[in-house]
C-alpha atoms as a PDB file:
ATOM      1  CA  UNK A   1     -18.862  -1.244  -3.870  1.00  0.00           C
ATOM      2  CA  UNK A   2     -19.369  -1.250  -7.681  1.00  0.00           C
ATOM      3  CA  UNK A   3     -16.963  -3.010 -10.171  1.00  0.00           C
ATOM      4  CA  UNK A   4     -15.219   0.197 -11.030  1.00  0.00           C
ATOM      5  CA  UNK A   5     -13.988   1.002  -7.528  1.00  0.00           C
ATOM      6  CA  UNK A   6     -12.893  -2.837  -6.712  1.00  0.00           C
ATOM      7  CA  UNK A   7     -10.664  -2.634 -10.261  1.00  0.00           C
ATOM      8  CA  UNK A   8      -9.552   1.337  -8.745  1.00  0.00           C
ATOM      9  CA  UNK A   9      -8.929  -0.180  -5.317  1.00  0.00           C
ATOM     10  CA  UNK A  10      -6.784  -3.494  -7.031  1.00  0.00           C
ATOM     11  CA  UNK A  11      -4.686  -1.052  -9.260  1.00  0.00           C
ATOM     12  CA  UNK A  12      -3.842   1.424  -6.559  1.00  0.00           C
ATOM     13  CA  UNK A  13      -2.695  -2.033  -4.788  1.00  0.00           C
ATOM     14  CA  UNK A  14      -0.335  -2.889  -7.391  1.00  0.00           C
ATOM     15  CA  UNK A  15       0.756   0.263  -7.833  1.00  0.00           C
ATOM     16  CA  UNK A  16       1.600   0.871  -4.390  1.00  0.00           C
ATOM     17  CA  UNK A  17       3.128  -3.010  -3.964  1.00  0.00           C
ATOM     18  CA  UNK A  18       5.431  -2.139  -6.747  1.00  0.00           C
ATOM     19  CA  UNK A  19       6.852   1.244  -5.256  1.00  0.00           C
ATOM     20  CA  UNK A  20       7.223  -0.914  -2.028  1.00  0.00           C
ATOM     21  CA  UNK A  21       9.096  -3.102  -3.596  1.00  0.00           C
ATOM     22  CA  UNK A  22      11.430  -1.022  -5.415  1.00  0.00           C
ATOM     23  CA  UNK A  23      12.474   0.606  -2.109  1.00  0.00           C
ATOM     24  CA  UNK A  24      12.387  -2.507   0.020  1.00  0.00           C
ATOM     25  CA  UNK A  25      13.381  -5.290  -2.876  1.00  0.00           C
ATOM     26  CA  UNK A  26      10.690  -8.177  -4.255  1.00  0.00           C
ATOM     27  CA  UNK A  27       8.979  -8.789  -7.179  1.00  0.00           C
ATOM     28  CA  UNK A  28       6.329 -10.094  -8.961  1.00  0.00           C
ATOM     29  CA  UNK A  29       3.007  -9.265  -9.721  1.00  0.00           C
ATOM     30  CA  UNK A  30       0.849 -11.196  -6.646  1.00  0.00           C
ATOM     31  CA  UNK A  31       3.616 -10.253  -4.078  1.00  0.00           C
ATOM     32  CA  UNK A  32       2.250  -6.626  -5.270  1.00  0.00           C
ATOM     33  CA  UNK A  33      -1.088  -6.728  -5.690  1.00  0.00           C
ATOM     34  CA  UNK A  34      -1.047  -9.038  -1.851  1.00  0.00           C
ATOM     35  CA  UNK A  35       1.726  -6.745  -0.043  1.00  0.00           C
ATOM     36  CA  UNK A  36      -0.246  -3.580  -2.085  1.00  0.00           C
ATOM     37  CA  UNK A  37      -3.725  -4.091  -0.441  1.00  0.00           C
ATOM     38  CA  UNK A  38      -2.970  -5.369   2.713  1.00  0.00           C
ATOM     39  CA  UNK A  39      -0.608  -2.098   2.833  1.00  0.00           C
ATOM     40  CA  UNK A  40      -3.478   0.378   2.136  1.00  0.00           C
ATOM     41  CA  UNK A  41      -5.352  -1.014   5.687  1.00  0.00           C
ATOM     42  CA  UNK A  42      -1.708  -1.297   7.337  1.00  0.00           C
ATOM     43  CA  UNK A  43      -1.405   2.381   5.976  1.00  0.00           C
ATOM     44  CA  UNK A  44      -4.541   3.684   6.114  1.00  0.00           C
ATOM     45  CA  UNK A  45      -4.919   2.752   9.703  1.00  0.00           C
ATOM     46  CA  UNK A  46      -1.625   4.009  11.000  1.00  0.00           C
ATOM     47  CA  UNK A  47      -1.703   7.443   9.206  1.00  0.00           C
ATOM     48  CA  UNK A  48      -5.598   7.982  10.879  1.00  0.00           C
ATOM     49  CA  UNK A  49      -4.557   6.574  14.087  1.00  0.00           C
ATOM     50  CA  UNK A  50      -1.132   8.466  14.564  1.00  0.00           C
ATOM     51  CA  UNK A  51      -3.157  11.827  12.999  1.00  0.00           C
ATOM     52  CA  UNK A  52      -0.942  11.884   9.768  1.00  0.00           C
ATOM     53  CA  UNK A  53      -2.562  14.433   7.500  1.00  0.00           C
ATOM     54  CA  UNK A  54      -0.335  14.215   4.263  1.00  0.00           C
ATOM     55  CA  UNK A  55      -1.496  17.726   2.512  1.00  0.00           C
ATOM     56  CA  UNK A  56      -2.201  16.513  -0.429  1.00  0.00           C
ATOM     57  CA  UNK A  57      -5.182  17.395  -2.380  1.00  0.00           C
ATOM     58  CA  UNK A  58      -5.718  14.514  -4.399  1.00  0.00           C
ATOM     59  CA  UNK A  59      -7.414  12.020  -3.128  1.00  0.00           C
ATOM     60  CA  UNK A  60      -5.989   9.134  -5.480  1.00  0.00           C
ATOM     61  CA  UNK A  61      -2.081  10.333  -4.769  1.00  0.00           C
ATOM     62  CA  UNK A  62      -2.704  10.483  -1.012  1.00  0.00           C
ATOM     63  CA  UNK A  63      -3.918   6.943  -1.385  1.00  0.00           C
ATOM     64  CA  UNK A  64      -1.545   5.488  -3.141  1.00  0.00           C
ATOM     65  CA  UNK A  65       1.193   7.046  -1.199  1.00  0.00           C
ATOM     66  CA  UNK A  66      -0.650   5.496   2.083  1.00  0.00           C
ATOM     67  CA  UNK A  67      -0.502   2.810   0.348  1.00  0.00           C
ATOM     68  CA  UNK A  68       2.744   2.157  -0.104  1.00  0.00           C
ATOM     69  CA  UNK A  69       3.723   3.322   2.993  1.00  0.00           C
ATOM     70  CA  UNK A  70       1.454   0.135   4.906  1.00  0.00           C
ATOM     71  CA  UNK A  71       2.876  -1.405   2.184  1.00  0.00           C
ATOM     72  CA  UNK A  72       6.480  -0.730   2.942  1.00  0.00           C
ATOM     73  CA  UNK A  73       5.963  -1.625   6.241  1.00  0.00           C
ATOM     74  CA  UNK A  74       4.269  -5.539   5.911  1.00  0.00           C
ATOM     75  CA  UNK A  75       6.862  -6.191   2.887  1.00  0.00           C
ATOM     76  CA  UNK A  76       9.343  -5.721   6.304  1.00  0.00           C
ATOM     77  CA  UNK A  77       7.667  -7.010   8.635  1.00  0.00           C
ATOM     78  CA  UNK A  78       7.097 -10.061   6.222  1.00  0.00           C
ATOM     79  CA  UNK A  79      11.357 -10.304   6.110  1.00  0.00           C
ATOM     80  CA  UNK A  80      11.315 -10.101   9.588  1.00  0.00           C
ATOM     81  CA  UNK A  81       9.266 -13.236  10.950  1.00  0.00           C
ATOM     82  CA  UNK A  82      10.387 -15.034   7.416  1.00  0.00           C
ATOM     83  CA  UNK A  83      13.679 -14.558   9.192  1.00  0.00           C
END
C-alpha cells in the first residue's frame, strides 16, 4: 500500500464513522475514524460472506456505504457490551 491509498482508506473511515453516527448517535472525530475502519472489515466481510452485491458501479460509493454499514453495526454492538 502506497501513502495515497492509506490517506483514501482513513477518509473513507471517517466518512463512513460519521454517517454511522448520525444514524446510531456519537461523536467525535477518533470515535469515527476507529468505529469507521473497523466497520469497513465488519462490513466488508459480512456483505462477501452473506453474497451482498450492492449494484453500484462505483467502487468508492460501494465502499463507503459498506463501510458504514460494518460501521453501524460495531457502533451497536459497542452500546451493547458497554451496557
Amino acid at each position: 500500500m502506497d501513502t495515497r491509498s492509506i490517506l483514501i482508506f482513513l477518509g473513507i473511515g471517517i466518512l463512513a464513522g460519521f454517517l454511522a453516527s448520525l444514524i446510531v448517535g456519537g461523536g467525535g472525530l477518533i470515535t469515527y475514524l476507529v468505529s469507521g475502519v473497523i466497520g469497513s472489515f465488519v462490513g466488508g466481510y459480512l456483505f462477501s460472506a452473506l453474497n451482498i452485491n450492492l449494484g453500484i458501479k462505483n467502487d468508492l460509493v460501494r465502499q463507503i456505504i459498506t463501510s458504514t454499514v460494518g460501521a453501524i453495526i460495531v457502533l451497536l454492538l459497542a452500546r451493547l457490551i458497554a451496557s
